[in-house]
C-alpha atoms as a PDB file:
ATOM      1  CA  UNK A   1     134.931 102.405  78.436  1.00  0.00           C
ATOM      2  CA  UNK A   2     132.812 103.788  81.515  1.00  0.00           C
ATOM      3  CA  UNK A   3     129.737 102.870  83.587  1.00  0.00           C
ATOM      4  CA  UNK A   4     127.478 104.977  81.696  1.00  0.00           C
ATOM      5  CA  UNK A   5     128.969 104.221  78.433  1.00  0.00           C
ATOM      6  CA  UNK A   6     128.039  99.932  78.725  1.00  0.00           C
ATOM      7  CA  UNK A   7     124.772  98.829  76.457  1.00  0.00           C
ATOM      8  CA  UNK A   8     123.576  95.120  76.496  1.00  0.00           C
ATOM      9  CA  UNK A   9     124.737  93.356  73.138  1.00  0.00           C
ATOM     10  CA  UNK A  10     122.175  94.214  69.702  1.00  0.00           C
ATOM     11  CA  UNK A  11     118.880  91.875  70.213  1.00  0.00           C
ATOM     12  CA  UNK A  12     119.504  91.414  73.505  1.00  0.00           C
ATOM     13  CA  UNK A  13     117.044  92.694  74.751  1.00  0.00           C
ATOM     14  CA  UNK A  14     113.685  92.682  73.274  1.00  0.00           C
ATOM     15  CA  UNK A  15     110.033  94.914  73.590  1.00  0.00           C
ATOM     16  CA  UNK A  16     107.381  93.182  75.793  1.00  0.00           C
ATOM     17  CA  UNK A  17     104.654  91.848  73.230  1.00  0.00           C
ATOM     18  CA  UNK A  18     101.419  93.618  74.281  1.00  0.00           C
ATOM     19  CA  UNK A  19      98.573  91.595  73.201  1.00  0.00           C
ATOM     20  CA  UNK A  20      94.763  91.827  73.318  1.00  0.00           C
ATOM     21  CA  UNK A  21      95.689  95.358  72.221  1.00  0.00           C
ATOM     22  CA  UNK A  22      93.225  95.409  69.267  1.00  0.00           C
ATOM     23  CA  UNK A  23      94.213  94.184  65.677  1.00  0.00           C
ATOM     24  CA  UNK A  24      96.194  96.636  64.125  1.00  0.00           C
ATOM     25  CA  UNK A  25      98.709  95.727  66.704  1.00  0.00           C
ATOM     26  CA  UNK A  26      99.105  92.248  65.060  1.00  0.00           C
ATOM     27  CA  UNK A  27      98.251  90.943  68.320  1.00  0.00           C
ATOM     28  CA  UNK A  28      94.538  91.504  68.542  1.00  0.00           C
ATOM     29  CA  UNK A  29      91.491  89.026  68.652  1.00  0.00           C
ATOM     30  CA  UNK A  30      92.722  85.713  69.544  1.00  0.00           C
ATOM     31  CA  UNK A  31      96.044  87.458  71.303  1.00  0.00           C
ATOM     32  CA  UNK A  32      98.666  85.003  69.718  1.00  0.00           C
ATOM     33  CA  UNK A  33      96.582  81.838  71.258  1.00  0.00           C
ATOM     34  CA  UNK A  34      95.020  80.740  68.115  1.00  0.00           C
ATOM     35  CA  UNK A  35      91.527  78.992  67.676  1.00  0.00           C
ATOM     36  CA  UNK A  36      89.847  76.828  70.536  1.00  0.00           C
ATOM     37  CA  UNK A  37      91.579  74.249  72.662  1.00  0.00           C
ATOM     38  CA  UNK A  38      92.763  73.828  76.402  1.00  0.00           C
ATOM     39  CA  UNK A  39      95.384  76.291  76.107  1.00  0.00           C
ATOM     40  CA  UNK A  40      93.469  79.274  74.522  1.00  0.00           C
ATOM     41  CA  UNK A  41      90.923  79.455  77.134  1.00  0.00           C
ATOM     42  CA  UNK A  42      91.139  81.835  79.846  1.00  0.00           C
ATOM     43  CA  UNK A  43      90.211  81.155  83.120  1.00  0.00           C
ATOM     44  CA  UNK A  44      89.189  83.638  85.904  1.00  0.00           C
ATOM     45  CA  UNK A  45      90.864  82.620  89.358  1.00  0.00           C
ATOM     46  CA  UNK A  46      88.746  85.041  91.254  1.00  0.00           C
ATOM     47  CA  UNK A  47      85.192  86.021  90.797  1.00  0.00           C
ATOM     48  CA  UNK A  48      84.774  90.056  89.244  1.00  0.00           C
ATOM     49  CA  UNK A  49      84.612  92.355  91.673  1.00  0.00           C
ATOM     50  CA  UNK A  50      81.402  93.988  92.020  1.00  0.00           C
ATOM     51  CA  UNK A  51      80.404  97.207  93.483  1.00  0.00           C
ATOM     52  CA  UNK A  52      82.644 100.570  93.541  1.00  0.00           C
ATOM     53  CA  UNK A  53      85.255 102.226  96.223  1.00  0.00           C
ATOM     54  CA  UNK A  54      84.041 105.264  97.532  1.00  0.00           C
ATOM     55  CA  UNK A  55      86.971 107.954  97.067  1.00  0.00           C
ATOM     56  CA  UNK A  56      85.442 110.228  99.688  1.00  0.00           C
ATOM     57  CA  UNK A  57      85.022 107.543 102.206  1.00  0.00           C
ATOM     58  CA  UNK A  58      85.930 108.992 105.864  1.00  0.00           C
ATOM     59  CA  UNK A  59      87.744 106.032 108.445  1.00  0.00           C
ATOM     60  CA  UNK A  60      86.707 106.510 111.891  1.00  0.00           C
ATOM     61  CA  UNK A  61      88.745 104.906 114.690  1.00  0.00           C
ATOM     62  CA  UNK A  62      86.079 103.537 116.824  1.00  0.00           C
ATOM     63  CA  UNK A  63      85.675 103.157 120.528  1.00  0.00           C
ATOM     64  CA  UNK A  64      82.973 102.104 123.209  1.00  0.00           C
ATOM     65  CA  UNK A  65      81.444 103.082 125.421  1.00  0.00           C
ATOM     66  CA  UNK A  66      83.162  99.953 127.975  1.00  0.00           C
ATOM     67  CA  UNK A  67      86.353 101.235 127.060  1.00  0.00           C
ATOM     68  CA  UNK A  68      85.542 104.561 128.630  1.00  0.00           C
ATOM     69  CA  UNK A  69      84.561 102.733 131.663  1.00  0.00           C
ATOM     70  CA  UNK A  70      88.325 102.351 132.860  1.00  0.00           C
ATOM     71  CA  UNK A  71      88.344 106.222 133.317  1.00  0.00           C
ATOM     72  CA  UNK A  72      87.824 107.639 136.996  1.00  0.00           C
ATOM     73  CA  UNK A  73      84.691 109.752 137.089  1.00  0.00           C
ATOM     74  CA  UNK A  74      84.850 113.777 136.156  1.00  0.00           C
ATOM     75  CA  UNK A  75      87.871 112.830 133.645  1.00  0.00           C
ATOM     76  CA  UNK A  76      88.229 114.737 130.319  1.00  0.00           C
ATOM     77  CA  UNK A  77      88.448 111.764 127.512  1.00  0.00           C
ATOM     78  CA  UNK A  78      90.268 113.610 124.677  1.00  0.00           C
ATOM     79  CA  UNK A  79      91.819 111.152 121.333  1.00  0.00           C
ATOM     80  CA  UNK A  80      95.642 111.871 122.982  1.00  0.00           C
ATOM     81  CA  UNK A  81      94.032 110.739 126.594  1.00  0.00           C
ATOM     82  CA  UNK A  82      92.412 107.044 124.839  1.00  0.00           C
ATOM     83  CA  UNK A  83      95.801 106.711 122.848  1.00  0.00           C
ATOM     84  CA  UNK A  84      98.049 107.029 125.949  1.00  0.00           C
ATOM     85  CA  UNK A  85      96.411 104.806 127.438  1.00  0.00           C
ATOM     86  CA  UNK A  86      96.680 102.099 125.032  1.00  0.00           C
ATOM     87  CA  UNK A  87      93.073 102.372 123.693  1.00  0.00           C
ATOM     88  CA  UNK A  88      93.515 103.890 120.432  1.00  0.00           C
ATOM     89  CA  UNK A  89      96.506 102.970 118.524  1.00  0.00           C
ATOM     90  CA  UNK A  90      96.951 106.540 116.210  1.00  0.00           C
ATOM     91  CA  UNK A  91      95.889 109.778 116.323  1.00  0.00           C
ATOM     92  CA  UNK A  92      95.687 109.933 112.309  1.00  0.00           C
ATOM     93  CA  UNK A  93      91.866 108.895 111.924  1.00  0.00           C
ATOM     94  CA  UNK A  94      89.340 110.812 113.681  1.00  0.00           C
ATOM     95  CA  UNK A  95      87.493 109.676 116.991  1.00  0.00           C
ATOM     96  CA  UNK A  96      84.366 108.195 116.660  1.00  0.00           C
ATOM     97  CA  UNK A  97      82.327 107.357 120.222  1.00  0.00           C
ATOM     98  CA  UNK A  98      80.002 104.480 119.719  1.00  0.00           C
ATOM     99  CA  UNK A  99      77.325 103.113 122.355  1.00  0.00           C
ATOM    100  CA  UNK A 100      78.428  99.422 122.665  1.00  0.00           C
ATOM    101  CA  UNK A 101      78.793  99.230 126.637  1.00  0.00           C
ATOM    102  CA  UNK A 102      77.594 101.009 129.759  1.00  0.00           C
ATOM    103  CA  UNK A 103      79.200 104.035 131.240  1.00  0.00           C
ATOM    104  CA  UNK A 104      78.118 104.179 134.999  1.00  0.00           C
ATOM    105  CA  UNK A 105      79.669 107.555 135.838  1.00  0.00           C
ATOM    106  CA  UNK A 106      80.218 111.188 134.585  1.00  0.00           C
ATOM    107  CA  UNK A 107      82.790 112.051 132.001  1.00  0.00           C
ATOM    108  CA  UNK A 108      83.952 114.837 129.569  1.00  0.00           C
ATOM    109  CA  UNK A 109      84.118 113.223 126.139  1.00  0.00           C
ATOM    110  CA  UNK A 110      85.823 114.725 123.604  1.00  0.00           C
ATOM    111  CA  UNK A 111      85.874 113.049 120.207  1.00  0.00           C
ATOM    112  CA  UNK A 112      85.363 114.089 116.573  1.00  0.00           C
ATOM    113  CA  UNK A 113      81.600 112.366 116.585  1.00  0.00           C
ATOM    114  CA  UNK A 114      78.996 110.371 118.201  1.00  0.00           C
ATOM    115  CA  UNK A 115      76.799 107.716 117.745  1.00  0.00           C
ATOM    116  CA  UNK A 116      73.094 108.918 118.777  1.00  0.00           C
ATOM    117  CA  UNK A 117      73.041 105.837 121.206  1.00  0.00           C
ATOM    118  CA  UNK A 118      76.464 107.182 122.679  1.00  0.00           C
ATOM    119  CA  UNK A 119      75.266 110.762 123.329  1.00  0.00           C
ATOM    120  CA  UNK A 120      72.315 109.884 125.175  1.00  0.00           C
ATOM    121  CA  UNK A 121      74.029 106.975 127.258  1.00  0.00           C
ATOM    122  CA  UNK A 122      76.941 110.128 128.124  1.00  0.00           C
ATOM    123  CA  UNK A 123      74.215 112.443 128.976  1.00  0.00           C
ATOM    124  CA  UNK A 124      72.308 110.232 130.940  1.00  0.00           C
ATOM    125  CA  UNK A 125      75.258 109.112 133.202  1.00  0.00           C
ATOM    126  CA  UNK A 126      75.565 112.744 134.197  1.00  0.00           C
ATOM    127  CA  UNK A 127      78.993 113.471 131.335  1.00  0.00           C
ATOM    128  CA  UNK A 128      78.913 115.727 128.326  1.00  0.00           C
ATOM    129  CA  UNK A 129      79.758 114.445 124.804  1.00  0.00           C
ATOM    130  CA  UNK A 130      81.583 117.380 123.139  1.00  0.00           C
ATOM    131  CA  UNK A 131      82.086 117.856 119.285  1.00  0.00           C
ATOM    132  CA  UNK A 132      85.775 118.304 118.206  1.00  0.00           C
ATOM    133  CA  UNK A 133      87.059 119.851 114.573  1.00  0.00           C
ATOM    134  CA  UNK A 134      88.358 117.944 111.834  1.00  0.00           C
ATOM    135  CA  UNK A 135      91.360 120.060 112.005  1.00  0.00           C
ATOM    136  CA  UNK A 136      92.094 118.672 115.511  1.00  0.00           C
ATOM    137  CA  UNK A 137      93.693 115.439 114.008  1.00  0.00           C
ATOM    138  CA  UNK A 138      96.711 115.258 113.726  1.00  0.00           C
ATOM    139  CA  UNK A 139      97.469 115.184 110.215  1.00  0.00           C
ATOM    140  CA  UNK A 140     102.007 115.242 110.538  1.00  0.00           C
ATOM    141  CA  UNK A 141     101.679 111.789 112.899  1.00  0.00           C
ATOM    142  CA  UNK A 142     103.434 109.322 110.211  1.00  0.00           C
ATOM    143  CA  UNK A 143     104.780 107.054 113.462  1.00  0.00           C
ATOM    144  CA  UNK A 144     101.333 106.770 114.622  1.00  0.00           C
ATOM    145  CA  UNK A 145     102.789 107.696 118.247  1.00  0.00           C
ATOM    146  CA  UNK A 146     100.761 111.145 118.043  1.00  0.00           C
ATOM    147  CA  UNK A 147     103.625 113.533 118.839  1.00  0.00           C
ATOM    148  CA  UNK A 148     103.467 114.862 114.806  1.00  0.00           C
ATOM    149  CA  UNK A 149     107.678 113.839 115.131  1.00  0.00           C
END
């Protein structure tokens, strides 16, 4: 006898009973519980969710505006820049620039988008808030270290 040749002993093993499957299944209406009583009750341990997911939804990773600060003045800010420097932890979601904080000096700004707030706060420091592509993440980065390896 070989490996592929072994079978568990006849009635051994036996079909999972599906109930609440509708009555021609045997099983339907009171799925095998019988009428009223403690035990044919059942109880929800969690209220029903309400609402819907949104397949389409696109994550931003977020930064401010203060963590931007840290930068010296006349520095390009790019998504490989904030994650070297320990600001951003992947390079998978796009860059999103949002106005939380102060920036006292100029920079270059590169990110995917920007708050409203964020723009003008860049602008008015004497910076430039530049648009990047969605093509520009990097889409091979399964490490999250952002060299696509």
């Amino acid at each position: 006898m070989l490996a592929h040749e072994l079978r568990p002993p006849k009635g051994a093993k036996h079909a999972r009973k599906r109930v609440g499957r509708g009555n021609a299944s045997g099983h339907g209406t009171y799925s095998g519980r019988g009428l009223k009583g403690q035990k044919t009750r059942l109880i929800k341990r969690l209220p029903r969710r309400r609402g819907f997911t949104n397949i389409f939804r696109k994550e931003y990773s977020a930064v401010n505006l203060r963590d931007l600060e840290r930068f010296p003045a006349g520095t390009e800010v790019t998504p490989e820049l904030l994650k070297q420097s320990g600001v951003l932890s992947t390079l998978r979601r796009p860059l999103k620039v949002l106005a939380a904080g102060e920036l006292t000096h100029s920079l270059t700004v590169r990110a995917h988008k920007f708050s409203m707030t964020a723009r003008e706060k860049i602008e008015a420091a004497g910076g430039s808030a530049q648009e990047i592509g969605p093509s520009e993440v990097a889409s091979g980065d399964r490490t999250g270290d952002g060299d696509g390896s």
